[in-house]
Protein backbone atom coordinates (compact mmCIF):
# COMPACT_ATOMS: atom_id res chain seq x y z
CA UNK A 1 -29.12 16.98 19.53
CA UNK A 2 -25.65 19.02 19.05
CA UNK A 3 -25.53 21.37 22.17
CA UNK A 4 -23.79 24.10 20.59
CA UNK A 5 -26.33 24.43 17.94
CA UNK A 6 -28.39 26.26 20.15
CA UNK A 7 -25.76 29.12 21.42
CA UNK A 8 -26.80 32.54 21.08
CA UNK A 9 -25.14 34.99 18.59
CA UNK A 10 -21.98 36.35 19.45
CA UNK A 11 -22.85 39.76 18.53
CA UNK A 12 -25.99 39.81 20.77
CA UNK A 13 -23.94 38.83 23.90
CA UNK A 14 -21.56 41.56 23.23
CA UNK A 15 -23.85 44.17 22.33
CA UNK A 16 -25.05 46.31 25.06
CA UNK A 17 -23.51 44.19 27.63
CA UNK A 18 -20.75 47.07 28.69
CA UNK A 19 -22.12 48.45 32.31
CA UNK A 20 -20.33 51.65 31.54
CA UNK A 21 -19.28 53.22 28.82
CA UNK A 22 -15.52 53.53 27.33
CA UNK A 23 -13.87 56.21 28.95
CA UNK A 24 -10.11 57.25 28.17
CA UNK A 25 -7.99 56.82 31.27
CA UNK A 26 -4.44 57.07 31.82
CA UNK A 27 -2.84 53.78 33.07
CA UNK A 28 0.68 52.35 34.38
CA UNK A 29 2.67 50.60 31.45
CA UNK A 30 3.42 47.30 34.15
CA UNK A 31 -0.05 47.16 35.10
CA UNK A 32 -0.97 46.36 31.72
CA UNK A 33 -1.37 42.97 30.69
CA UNK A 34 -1.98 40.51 27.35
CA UNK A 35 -5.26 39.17 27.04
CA UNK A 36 -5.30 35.45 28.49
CA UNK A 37 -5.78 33.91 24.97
CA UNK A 38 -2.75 36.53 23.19
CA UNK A 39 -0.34 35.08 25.91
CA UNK A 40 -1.48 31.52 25.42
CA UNK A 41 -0.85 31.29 22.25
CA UNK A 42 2.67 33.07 22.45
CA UNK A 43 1.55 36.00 20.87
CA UNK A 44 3.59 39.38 20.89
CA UNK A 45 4.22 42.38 18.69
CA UNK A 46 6.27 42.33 14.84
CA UNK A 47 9.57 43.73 15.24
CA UNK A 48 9.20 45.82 12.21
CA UNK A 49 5.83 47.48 13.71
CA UNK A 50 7.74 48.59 17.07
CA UNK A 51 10.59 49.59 14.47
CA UNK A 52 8.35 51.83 12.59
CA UNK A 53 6.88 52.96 15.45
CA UNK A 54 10.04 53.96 17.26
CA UNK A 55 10.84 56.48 14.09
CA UNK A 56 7.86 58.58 14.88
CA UNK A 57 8.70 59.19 18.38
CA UNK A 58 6.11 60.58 20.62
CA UNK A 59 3.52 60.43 18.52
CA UNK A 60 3.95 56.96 18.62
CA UNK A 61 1.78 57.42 21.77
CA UNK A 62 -0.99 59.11 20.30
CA UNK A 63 -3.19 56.66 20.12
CA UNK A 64 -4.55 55.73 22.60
CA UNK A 65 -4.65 51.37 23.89
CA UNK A 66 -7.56 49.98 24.18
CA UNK A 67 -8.06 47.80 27.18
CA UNK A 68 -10.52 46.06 29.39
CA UNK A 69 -11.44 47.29 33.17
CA UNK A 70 -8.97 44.06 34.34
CA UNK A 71 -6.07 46.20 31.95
CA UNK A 72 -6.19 43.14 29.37
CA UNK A 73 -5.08 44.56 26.24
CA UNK A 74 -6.88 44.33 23.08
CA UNK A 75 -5.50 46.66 21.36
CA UNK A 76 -2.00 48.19 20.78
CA UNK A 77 0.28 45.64 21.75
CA UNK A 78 3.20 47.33 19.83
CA UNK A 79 3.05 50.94 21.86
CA UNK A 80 3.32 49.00 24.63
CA UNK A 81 6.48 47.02 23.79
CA UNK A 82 7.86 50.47 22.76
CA UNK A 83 6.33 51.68 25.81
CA UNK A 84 8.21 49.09 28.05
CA UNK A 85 11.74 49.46 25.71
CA UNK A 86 11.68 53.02 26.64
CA UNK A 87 10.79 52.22 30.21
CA UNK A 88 7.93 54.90 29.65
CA UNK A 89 5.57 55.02 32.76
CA UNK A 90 2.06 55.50 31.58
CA UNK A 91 0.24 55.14 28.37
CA UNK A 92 -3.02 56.74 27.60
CA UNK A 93 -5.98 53.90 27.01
CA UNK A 94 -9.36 53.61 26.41
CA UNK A 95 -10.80 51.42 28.91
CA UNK A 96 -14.05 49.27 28.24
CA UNK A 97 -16.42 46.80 30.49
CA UNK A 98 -16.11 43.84 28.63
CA UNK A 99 -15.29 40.31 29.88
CA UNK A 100 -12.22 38.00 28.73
CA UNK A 101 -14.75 36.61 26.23
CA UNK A 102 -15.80 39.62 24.05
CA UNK A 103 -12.55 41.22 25.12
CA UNK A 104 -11.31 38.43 23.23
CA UNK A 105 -13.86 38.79 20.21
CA UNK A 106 -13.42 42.80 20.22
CA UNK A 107 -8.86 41.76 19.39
CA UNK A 108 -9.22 39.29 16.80
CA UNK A 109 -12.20 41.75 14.61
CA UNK A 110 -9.88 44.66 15.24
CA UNK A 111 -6.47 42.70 13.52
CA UNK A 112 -8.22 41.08 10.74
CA UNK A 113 -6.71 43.31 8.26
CA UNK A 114 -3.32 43.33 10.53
CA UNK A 115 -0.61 40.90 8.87
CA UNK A 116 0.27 39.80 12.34
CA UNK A 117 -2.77 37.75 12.70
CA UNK A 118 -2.66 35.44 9.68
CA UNK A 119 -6.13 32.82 9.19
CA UNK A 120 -4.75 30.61 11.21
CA UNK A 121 -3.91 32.42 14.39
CA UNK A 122 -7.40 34.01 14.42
CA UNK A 123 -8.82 30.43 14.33
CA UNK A 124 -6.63 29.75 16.63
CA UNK A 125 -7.81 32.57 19.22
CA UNK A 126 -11.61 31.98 17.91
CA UNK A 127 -11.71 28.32 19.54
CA UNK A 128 -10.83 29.61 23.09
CA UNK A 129 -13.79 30.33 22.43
CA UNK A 130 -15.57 27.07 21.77
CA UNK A 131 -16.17 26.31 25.42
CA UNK A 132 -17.73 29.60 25.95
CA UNK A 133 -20.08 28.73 23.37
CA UNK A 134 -20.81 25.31 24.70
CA UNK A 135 -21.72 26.42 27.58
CA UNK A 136 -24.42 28.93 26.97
CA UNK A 137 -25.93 26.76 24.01
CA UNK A 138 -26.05 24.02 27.63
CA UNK A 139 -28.14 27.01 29.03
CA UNK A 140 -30.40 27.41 26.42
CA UNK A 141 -31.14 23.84 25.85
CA UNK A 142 -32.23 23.81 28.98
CA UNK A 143 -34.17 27.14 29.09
CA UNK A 144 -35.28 25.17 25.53
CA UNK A 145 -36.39 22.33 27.61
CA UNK A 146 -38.38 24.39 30.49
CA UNK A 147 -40.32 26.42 28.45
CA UNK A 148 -41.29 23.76 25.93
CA UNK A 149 -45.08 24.09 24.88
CA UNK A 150 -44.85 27.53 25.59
CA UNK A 151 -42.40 28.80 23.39
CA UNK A 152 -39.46 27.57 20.88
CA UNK A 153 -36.06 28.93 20.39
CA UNK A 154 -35.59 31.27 17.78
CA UNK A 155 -33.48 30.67 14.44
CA UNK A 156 -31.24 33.51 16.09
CA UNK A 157 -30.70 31.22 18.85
CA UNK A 158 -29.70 28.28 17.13
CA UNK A 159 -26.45 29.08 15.92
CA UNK A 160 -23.49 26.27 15.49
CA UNK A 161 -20.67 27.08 17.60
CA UNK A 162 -18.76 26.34 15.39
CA UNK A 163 -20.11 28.52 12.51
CA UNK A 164 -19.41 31.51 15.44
CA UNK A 165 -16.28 30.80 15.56
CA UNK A 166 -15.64 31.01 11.80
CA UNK A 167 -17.39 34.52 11.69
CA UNK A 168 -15.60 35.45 14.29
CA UNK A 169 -12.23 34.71 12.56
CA UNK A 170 -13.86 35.80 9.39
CA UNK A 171 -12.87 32.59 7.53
CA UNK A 172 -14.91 29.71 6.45
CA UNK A 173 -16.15 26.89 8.82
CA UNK A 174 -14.13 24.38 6.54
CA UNK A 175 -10.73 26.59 7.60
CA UNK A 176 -11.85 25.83 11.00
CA UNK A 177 -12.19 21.98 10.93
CA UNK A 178 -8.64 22.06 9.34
CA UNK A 179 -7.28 24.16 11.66
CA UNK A 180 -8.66 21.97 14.48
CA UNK A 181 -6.79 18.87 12.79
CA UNK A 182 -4.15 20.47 12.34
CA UNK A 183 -3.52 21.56 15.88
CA UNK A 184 -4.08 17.48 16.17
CA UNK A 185 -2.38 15.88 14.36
CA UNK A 186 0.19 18.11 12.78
CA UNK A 187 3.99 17.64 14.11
CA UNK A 188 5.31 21.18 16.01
CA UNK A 189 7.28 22.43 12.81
CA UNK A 190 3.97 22.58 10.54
CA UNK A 191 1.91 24.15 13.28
CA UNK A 192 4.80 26.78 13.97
CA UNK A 193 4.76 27.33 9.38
CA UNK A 194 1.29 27.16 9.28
CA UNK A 195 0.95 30.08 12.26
CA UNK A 196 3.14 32.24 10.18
CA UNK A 197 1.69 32.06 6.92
CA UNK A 198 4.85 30.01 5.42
CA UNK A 199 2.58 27.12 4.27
CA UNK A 200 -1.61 27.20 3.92
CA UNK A 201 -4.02 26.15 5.77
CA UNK A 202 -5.00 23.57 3.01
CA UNK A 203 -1.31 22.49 2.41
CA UNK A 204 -0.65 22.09 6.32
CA UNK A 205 -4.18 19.94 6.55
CA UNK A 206 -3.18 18.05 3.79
CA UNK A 207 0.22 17.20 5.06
CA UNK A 208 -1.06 16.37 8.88
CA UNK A 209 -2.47 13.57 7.50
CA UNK A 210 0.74 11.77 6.76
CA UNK A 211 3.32 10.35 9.49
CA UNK A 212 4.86 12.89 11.04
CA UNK A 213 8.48 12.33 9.12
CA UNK A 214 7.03 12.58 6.20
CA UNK A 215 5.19 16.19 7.57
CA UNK A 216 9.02 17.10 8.59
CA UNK A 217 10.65 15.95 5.02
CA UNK A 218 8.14 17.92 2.66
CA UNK A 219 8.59 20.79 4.91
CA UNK A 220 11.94 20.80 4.12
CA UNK A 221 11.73 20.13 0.39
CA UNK A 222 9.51 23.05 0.10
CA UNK A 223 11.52 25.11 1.92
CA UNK A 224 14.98 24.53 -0.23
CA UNK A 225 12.71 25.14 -3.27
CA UNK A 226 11.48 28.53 -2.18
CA UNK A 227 15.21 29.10 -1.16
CA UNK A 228 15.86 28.30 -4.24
CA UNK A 229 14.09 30.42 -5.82
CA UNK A 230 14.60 33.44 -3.62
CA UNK A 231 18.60 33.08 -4.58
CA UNK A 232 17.13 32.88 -8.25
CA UNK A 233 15.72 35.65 -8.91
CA UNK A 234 18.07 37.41 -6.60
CA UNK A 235 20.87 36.78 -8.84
CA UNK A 236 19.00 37.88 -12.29
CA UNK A 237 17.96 40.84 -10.33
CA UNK A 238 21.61 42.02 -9.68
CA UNK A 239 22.95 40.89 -13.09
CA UNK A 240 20.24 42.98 -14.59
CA UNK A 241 21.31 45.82 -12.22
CA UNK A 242 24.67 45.52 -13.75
CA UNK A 243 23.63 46.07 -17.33
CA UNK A 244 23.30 49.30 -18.67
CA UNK A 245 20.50 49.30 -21.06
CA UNK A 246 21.36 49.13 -24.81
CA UNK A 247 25.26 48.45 -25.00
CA UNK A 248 27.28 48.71 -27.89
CA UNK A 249 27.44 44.71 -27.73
CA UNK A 250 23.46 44.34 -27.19
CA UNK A 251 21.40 43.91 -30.34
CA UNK A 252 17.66 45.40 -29.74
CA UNK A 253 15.10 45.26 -32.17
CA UNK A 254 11.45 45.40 -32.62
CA UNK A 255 8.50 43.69 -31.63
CA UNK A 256 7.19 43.43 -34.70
CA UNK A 257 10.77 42.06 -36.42
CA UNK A 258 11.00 39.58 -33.31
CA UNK A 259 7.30 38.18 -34.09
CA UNK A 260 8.34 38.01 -37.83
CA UNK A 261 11.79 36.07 -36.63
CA UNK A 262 9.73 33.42 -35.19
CA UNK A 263 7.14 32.86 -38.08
CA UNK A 264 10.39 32.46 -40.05
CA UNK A 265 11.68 29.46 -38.18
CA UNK A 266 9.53 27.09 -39.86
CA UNK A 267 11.80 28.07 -43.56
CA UNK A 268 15.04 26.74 -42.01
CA UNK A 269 16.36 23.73 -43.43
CA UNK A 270 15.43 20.47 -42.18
CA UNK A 271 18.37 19.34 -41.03
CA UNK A 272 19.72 23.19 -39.15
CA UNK A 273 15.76 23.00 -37.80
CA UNK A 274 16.40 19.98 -35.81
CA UNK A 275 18.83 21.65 -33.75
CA UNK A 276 16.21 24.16 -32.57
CA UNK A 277 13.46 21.80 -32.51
CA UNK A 278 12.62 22.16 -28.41
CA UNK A 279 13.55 25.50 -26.90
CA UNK A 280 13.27 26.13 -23.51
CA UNK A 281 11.23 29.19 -22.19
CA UNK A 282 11.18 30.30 -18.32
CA UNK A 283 9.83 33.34 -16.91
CA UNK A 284 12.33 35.87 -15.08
CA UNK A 285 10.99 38.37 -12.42
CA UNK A 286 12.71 41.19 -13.27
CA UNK A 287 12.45 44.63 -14.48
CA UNK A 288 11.35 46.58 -17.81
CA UNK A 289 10.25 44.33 -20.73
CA UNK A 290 12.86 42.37 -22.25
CA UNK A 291 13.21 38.85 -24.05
CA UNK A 292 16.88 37.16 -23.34
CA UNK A 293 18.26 34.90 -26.05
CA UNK A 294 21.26 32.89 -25.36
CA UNK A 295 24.03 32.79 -27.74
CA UNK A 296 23.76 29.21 -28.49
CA UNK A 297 19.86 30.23 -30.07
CA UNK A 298 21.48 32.86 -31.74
CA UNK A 299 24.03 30.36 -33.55
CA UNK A 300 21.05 28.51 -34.33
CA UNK A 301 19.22 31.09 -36.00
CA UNK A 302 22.12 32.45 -37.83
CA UNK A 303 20.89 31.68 -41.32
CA UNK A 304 17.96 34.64 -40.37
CA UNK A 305 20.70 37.13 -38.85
CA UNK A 306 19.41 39.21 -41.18
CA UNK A 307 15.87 39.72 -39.10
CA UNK A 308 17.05 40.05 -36.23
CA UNK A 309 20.05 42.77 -36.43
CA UNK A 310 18.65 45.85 -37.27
């Protein structure tokens, strides 16, 4: 029998387990601290959220943190960078009973939608709490055992650790074996891409399973290809900048004309039709609607000059 298969629900540990309710309190900036599991896993605040923060001034501050009763913070990690670059004193906070463990539950559901917290590093937070779960579903299985003839766990009570985890992270349980290998068996560099949503979850899994140079080399392949790519489209994107639409030396004509331009190509002579027999198409990300034709297609098509100048 799996242990863990027997752990309570997540939500009914957490639920009613505060021995007070939230109250808003006022609380010293450097008494404040980052929850066990944030600081583990070398966690801290985007730049360009304490940037955009920092424009609004002090309503930056209106919000309040929220916090545990041991000042863990669960919430608002950027106000209190700003807090701390501004060497402001206190910071308003909403303060609840929880312990580390659904402190820990209570951050990861509240930055699901955040982009900080990519799939990966909520799995990564959700199996702290693995243990946690191990241990009660221990408990149970023996309260199981105790009580047997008398009464049977309920479906509620069997629930896979490892499912909890998953719903906890809001991904699926397959996510969450990969992430495990991952952590395993990937070299640092795929870990560090895979934490920052540079490569997927599948792509990283996929890639752990390889030697580790070979994890390192199609790192770097695939990041000279997006680089690539970036410069790419940068480039059309400022030569398109440059031209002003519809110069004297630019030739525009319909849609209709260009479709009847193409159904044309097949009366060309044999032998002028060889020379446009494979043409190369590629897809440019860039602005407005517009079909580019180089001038060596144009020579091609010269004997149909006549469609296409209007």
């Amino acid at each position: 029998m799996y242990a863990p298969e027997y752990a309570p629900p997540f939500t009914d540990l957490f639920l009613g387990t505060e021995a007070r309710p939230p109250r808003l309190v006022t609380r010293f900036v450097s008494d404040l601290r980052p929850h066990p599991s944030y600081a583990r896993h070398n966690l801290s605040a985007q730049p360009f959220k304490v940037a955009a923060l920092d424009e609004q001034g002090d309503l930056a501050f209106f919000h309040p943190l929220v916090i545990t009763r041991d000042k863990f913070i669960i919430d608002g990690y950027a106000r209190w960078e700003l807090a701390k670059r501004r060497d402001r004193p206190t910071l308003p906070c909403i303060e609840h009973d929880l312990t580390s463990e659904e402190a820990l539950e209570q951050l990861i559901r509240m930055h699901r939608q955040s982009h900080g917290l990519s799939d990966f590093i909520r799995i990564e937070l959700a199996l702290d709490l693995e243990s946690y779960f191990k241990d009660k579903a221990a408990v149970n299985r023996q309260a199981g055992g105790r009580l047997k003839g008398l009464s049977r766990l309920t479906p509620a009570e069997r629930v896979n650790s490892r499912a909890e985890v998953a719903r906890i992270a809001q991904v699926s349980v397959g996510n969450v074996h990969k992430v495990k290998y991952v952590l395993t068996h990937a070299c640092p560099q795929i870990r560090e891409a895979a934490r920052a949503n540079e490569v997927s979850i599948n792509l990283a899994d996929e890639w752990s399973h390889e030697p580790e140079a070979n994890q390192r080399e199609y790192l770097r392949v695939i990041r000279i290809e997006r680089g690539i790519r970036r410069k790419a489209r940068h480039l059309v994107a400022v030569e398109l900048a440059r031209c002003a639409p519809c110069r004297g030396d630019e030739q525009a004509i319909s849609l209709s004309a260009f479709v009847t331009l193409v159904n044309r190509l097949t009366t060309i002579a044999p032998e002028r039709l060889k020379e446009i027999d494979s043409i190369e198409i590629k897809l440019v990300d860039g602005p407005g609607r517009s079909i580019f034709v180089t001038a060596e297609l144009i020579h091609a098509l010269e004997p149909l000059r006549e469609v296409f100048v209007r």
